[in-house]
PDB file of N, CA and C in Angstrom:
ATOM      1  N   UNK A   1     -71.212-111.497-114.587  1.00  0.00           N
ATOM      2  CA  UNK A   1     -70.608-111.331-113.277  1.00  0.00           C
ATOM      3  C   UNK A   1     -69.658-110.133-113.332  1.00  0.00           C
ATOM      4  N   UNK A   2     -69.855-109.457-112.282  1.00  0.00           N
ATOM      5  CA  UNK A   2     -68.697-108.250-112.117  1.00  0.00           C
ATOM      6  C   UNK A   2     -67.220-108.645-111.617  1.00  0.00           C
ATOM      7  N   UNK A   3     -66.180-107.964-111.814  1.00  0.00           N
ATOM      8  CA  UNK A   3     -64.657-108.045-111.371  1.00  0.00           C
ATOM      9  C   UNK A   3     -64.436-106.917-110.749  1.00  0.00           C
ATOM     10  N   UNK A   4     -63.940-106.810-109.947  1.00  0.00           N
ATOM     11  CA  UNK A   4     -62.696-105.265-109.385  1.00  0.00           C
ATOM     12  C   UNK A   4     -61.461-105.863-109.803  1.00  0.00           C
ATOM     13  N   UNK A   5     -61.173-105.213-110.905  1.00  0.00           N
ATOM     14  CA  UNK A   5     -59.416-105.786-111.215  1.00  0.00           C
ATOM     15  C   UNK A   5     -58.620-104.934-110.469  1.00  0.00           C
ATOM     16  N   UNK A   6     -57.238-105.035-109.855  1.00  0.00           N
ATOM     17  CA  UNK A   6     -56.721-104.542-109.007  1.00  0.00           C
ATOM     18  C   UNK A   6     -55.122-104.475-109.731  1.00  0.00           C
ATOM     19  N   UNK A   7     -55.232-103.724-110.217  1.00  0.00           N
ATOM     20  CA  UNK A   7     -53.704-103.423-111.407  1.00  0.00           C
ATOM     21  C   UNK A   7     -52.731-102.788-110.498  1.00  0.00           C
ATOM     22  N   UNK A   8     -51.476-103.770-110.338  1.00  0.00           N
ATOM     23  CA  UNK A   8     -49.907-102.659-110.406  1.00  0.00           C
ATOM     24  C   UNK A   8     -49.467-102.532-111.152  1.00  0.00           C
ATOM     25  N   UNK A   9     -49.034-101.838-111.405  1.00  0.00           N
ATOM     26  CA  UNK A   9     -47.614-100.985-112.728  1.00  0.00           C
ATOM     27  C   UNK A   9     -47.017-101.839-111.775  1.00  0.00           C
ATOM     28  N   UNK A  10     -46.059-102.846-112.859  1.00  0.00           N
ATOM     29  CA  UNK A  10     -45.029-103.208-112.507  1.00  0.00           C
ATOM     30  C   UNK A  10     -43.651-102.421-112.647  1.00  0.00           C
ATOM     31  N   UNK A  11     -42.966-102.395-111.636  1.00  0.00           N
ATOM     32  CA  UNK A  11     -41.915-101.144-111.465  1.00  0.00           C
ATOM     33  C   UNK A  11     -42.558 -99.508-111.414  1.00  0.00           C
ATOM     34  N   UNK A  12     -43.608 -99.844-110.983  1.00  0.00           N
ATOM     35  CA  UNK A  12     -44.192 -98.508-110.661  1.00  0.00           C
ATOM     36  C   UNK A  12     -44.303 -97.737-111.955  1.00  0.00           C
ATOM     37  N   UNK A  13     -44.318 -98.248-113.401  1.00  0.00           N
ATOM     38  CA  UNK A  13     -44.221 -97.568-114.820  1.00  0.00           C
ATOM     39  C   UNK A  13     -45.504 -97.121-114.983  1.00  0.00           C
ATOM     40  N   UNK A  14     -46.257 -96.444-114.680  1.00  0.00           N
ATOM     41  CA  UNK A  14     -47.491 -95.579-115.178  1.00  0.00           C
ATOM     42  C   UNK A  14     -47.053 -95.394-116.436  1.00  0.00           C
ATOM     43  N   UNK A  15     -45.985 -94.985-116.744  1.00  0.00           N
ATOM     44  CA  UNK A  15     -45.795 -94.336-118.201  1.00  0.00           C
ATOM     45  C   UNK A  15     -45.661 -95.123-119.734  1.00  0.00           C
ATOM     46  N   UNK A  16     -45.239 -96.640-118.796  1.00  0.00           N
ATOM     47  CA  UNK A  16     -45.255 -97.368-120.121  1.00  0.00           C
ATOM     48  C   UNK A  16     -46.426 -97.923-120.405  1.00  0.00           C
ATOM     49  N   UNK A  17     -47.428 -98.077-119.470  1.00  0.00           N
ATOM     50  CA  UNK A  17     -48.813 -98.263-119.267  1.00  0.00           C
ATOM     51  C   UNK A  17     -49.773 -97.474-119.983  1.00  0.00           C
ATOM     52  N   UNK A  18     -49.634 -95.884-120.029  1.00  0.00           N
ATOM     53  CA  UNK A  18     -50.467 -95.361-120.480  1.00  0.00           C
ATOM     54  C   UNK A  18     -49.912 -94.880-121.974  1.00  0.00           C
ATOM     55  N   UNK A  19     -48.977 -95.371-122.574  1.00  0.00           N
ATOM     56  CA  UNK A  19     -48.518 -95.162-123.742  1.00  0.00           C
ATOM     57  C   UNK A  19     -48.825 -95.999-124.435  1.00  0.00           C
ATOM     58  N   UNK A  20     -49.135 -97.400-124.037  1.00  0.00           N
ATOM     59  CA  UNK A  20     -49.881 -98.516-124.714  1.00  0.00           C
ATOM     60  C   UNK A  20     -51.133 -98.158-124.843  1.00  0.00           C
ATOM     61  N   UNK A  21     -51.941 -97.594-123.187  1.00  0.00           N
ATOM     62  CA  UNK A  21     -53.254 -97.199-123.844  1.00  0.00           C
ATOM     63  C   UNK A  21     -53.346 -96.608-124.842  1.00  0.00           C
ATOM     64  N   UNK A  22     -52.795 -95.452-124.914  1.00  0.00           N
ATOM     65  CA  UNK A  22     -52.578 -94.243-125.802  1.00  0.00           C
ATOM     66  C   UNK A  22     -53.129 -94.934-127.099  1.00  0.00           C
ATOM     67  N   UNK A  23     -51.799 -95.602-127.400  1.00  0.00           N
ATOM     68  CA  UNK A  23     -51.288 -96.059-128.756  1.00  0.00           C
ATOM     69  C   UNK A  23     -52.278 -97.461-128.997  1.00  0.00           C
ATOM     70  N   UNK A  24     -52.716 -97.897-128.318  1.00  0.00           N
ATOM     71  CA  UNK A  24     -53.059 -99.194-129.213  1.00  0.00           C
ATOM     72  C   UNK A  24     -54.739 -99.506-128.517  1.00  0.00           C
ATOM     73  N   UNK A  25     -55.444 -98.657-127.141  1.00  0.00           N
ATOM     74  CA  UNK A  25     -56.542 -98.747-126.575  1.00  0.00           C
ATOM     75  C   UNK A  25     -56.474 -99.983-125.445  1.00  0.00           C
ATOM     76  N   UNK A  26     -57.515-100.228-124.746  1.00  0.00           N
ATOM     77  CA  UNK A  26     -57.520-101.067-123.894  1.00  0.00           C
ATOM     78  C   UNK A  26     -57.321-102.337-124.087  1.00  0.00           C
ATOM     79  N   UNK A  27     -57.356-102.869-125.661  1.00  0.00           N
ATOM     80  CA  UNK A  27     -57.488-104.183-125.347  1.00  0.00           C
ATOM     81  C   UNK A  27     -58.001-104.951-125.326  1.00  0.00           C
ATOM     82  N   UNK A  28     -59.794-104.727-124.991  1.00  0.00           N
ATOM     83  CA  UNK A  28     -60.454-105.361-124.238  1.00  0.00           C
ATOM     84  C   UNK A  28     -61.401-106.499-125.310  1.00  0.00           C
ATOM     85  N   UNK A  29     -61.827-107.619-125.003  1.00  0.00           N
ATOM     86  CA  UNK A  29     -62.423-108.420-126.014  1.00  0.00           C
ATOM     87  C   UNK A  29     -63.661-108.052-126.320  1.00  0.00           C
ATOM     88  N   UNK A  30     -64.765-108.342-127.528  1.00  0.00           N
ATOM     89  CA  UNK A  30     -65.962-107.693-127.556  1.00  0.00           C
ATOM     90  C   UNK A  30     -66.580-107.857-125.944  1.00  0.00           C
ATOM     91  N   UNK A  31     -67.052-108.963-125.681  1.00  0.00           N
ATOM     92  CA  UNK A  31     -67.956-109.804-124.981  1.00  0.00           C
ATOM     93  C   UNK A  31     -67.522-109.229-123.792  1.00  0.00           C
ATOM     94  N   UNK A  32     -66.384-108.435-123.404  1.00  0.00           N
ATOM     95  CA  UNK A  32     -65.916-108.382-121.726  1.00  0.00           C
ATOM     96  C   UNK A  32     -66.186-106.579-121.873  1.00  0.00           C
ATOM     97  N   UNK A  33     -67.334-106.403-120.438  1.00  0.00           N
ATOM     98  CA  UNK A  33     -67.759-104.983-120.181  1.00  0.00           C
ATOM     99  C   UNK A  33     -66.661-103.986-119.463  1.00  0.00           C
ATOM    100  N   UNK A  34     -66.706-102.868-120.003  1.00  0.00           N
ATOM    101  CA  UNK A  34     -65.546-102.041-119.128  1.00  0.00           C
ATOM    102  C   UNK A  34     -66.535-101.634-119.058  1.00  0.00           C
ATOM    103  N   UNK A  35     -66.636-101.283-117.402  1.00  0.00           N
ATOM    104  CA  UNK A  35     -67.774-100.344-116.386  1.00  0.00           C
ATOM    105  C   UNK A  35     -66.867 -98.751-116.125  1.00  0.00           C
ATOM    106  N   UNK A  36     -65.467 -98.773-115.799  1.00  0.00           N
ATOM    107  CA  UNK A  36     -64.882 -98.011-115.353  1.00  0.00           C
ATOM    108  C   UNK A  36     -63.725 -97.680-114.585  1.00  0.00           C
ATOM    109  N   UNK A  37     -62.945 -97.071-114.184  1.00  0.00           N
ATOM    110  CA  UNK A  37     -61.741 -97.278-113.732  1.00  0.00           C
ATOM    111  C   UNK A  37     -61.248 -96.146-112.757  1.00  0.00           C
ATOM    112  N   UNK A  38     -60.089 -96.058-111.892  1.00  0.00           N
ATOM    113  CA  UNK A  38     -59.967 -95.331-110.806  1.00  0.00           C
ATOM    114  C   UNK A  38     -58.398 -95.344-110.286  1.00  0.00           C
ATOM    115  N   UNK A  39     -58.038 -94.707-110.549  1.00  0.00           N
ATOM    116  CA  UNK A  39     -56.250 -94.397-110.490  1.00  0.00           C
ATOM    117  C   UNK A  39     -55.734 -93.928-109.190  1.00  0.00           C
ATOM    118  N   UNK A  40     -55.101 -94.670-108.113  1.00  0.00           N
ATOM    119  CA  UNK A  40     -54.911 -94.270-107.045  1.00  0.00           C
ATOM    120  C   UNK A  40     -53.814 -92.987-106.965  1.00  0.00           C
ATOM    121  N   UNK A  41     -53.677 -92.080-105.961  1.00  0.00           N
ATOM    122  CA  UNK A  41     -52.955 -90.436-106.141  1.00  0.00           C
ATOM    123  C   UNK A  41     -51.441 -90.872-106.671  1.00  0.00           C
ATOM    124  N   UNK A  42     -51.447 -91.738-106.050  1.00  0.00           N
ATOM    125  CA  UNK A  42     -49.723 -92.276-106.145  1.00  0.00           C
ATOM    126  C   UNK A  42     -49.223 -92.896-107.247  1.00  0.00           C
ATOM    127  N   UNK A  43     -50.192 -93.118-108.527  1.00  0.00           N
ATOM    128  CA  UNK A  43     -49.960 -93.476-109.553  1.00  0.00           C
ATOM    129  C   UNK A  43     -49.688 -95.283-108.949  1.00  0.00           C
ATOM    130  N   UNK A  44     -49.582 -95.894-108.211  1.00  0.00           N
ATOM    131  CA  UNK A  44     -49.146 -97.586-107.476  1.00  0.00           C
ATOM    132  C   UNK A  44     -50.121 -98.322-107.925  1.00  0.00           C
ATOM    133  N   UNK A  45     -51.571 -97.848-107.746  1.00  0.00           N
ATOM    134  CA  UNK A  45     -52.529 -98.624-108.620  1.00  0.00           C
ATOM    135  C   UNK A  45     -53.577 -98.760-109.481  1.00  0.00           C
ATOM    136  N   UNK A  46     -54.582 -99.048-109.653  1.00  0.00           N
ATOM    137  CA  UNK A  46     -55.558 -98.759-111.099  1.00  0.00           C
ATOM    138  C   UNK A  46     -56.745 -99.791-110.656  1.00  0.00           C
ATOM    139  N   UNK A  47     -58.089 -99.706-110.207  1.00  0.00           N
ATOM    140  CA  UNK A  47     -58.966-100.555-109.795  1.00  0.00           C
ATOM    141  C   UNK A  47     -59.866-100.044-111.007  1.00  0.00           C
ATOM    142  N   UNK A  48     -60.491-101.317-111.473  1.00  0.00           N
ATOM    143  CA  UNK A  48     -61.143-101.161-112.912  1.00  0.00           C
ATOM    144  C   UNK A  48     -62.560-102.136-112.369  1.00  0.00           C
ATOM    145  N   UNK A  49     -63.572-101.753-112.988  1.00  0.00           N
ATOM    146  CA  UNK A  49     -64.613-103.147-112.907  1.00  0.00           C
ATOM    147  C   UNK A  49     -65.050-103.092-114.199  1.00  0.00           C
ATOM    148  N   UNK A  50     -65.043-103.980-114.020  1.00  0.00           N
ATOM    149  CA  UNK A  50     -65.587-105.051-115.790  1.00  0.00           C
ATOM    150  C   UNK A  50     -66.498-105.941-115.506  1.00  0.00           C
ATOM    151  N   UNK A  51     -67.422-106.283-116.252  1.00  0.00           N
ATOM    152  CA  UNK A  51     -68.164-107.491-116.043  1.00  0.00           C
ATOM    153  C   UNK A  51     -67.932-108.318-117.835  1.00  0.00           C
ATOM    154  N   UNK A  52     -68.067-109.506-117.332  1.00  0.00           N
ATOM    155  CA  UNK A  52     -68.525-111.050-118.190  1.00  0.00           C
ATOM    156  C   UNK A  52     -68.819-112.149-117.495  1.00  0.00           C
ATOM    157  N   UNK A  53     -69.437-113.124-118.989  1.00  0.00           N
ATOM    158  CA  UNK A  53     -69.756-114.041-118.114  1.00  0.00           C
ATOM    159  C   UNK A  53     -69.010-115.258-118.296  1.00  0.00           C
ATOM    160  N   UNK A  54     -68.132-114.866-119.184  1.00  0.00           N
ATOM    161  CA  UNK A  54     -66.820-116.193-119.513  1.00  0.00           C
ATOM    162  C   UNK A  54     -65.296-115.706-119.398  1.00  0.00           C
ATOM    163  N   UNK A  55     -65.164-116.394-118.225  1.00  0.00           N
ATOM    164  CA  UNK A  55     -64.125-115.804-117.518  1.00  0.00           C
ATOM    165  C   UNK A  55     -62.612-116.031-118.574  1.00  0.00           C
ATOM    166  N   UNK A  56     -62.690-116.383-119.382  1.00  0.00           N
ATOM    167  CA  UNK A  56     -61.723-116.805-120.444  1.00  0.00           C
ATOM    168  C   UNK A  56     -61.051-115.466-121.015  1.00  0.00           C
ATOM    169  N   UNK A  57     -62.131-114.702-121.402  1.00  0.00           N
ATOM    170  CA  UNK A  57     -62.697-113.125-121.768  1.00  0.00           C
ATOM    171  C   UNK A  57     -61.216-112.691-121.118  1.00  0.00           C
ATOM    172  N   UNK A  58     -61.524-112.349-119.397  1.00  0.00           N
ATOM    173  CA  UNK A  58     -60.960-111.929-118.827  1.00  0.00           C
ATOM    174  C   UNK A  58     -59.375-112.217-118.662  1.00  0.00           C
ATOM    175  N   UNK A  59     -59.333-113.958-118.622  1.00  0.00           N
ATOM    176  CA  UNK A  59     -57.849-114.049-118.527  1.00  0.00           C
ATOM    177  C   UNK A  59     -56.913-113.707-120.357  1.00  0.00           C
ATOM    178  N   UNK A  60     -57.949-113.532-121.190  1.00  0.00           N
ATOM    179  CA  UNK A  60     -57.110-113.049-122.851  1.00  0.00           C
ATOM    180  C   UNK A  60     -56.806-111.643-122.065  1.00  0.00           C
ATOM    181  N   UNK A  61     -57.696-110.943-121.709  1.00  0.00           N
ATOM    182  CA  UNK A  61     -57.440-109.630-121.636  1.00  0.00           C
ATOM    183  C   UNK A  61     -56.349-109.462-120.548  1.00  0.00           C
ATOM    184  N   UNK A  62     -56.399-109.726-119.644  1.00  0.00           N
ATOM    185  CA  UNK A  62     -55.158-109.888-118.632  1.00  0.00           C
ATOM    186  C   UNK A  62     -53.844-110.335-118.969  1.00  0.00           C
ATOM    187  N   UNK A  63     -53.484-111.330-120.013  1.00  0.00           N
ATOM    188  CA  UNK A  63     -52.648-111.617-120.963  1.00  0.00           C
ATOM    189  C   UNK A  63     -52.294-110.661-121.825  1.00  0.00           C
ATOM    190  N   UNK A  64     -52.888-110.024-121.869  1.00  0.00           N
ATOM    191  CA  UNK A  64     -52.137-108.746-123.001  1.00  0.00           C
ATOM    192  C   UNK A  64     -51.488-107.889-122.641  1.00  0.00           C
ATOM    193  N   UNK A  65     -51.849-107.899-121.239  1.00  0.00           N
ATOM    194  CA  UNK A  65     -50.598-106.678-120.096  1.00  0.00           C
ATOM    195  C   UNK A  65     -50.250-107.437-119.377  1.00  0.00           C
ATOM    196  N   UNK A  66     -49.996-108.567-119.214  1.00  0.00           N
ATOM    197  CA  UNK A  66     -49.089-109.187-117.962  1.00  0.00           C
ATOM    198  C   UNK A  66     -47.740-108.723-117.876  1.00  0.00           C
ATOM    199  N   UNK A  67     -47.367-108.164-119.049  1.00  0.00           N
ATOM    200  CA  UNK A  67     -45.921-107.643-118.775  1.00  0.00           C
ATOM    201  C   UNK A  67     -45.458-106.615-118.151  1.00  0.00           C
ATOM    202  N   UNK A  68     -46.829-105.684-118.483  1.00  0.00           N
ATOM    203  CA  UNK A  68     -46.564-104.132-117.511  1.00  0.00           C
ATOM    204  C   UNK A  68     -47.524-104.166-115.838  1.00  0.00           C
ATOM    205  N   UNK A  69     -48.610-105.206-115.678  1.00  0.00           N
ATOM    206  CA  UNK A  69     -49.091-105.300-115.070  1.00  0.00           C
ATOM    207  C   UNK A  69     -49.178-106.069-114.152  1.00  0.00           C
ATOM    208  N   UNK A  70     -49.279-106.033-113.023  1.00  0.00           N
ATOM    209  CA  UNK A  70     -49.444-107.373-112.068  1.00  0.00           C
ATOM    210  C   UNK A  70     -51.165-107.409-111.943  1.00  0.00           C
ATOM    211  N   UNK A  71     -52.047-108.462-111.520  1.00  0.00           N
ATOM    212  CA  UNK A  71     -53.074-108.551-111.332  1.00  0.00           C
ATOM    213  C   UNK A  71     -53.832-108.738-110.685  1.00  0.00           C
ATOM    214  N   UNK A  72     -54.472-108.339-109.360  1.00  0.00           N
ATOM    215  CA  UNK A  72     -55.417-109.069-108.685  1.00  0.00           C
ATOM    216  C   UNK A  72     -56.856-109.383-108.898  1.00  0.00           C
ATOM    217  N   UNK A  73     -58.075-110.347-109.297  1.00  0.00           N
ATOM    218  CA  UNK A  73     -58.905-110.443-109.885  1.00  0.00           C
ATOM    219  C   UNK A  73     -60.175-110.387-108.105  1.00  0.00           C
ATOM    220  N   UNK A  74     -61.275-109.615-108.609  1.00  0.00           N
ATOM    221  CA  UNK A  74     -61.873-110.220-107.138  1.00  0.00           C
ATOM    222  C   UNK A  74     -63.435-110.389-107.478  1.00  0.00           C
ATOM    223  N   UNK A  75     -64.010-111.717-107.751  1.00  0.00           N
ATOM    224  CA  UNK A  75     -65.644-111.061-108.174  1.00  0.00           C
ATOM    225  C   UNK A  75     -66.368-110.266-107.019  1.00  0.00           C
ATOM    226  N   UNK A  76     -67.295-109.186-108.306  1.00  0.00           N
ATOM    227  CA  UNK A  76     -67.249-108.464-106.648  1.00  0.00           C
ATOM    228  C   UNK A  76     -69.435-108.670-107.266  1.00  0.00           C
ATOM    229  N   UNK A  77     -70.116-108.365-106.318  1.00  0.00           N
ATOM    230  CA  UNK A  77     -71.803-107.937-106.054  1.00  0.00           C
ATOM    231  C   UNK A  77     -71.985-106.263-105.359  1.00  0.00           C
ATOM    232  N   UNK A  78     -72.551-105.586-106.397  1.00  0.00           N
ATOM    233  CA  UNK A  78     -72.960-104.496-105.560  1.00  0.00           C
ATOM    234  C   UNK A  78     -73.882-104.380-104.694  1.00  0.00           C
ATOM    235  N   UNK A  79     -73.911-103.495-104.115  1.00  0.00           N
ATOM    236  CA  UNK A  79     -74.559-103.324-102.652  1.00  0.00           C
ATOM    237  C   UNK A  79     -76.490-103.939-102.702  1.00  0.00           C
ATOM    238  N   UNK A  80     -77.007-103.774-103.405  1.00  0.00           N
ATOM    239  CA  UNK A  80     -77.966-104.154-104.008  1.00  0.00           C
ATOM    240  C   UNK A  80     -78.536-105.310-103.810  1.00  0.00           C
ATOM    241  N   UNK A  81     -77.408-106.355-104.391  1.00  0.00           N
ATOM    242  CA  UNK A  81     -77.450-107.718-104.852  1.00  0.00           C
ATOM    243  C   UNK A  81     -76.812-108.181-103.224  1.00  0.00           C
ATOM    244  N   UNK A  82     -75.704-107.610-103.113  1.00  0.00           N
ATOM    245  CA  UNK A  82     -75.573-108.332-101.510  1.00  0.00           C
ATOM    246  C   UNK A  82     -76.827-108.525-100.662  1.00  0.00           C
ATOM    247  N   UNK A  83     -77.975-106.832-100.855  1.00  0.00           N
ATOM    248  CA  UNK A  83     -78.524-106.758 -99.361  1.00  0.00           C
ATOM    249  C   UNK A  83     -79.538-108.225-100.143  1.00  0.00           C
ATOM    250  N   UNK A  84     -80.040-108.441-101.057  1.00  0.00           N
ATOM    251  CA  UNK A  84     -80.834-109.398-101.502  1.00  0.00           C
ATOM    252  C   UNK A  84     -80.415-110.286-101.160  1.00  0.00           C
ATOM    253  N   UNK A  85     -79.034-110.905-101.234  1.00  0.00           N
ATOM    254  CA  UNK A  85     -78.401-112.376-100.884  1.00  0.00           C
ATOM    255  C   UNK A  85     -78.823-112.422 -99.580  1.00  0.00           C
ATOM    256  N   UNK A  86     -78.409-111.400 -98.544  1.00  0.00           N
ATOM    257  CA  UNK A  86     -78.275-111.646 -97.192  1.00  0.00           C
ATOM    258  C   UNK A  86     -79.717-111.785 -96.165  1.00  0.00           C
ATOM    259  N   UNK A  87     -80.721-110.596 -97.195  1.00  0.00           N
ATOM    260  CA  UNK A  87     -81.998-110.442 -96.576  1.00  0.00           C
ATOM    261  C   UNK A  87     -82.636-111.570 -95.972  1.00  0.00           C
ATOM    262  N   UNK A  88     -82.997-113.128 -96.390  1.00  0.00           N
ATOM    263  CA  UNK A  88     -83.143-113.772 -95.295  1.00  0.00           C
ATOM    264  C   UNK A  88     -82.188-114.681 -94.639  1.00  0.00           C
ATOM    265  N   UNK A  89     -80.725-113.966 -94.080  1.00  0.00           N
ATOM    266  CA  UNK A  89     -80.358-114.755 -92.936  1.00  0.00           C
ATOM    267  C   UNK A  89     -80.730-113.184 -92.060  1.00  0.00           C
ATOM    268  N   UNK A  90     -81.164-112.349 -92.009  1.00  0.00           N
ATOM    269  CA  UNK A  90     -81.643-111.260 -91.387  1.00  0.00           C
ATOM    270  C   UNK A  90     -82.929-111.322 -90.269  1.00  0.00           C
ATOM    271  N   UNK A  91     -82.421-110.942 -89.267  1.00  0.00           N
ATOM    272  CA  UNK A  91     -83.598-110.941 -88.123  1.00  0.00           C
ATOM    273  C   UNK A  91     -84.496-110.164 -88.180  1.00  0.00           C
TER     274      UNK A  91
END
């Protein structure tokens, strides 16, 4: 399953954020996919998608920055897989 993680720098710290990346990497557990990531102009937020399929994955990894990070989790379906879901309630 895919995620859009929806990251704040808490206190707006980009800097203590990317000094951890720097220094120690993402983090991330084998089993949990980093697809990619996207840094809003204002440095305020960070939308990432990841996929797994044990959501456990996700909350270790979210635990490892809860201190610099706030989190919003959202499963997301790409466009693809939606039009398939929806195709027969379609006229």
């Amino acid at each position: 399953m895919q995620f859009m993680v929806i990251e704040r720098f808490r206190d707006q710290d980009a800097k203590s954020v990317y000094s951890r990346l720097k220094n120690d990497g993402r983090s991330i557990p084998d089993d949990l996919s980093y697809e990619g990531s996207w840094v809003q102009a204002d440095l305020d937020r960070c939308f990432q998608l990841v996929e797994c399929d044990d959501i456990g994955l996700l909350q270790e990894w979210v635990a490892k920055w809860s201190d610099l990070i706030e989190f919003e989790i959202v499963p997301v379906l790409d466009s693809e897989g939606t039009m398939d879901a929806i195709d027969p309630l379609l006229e």
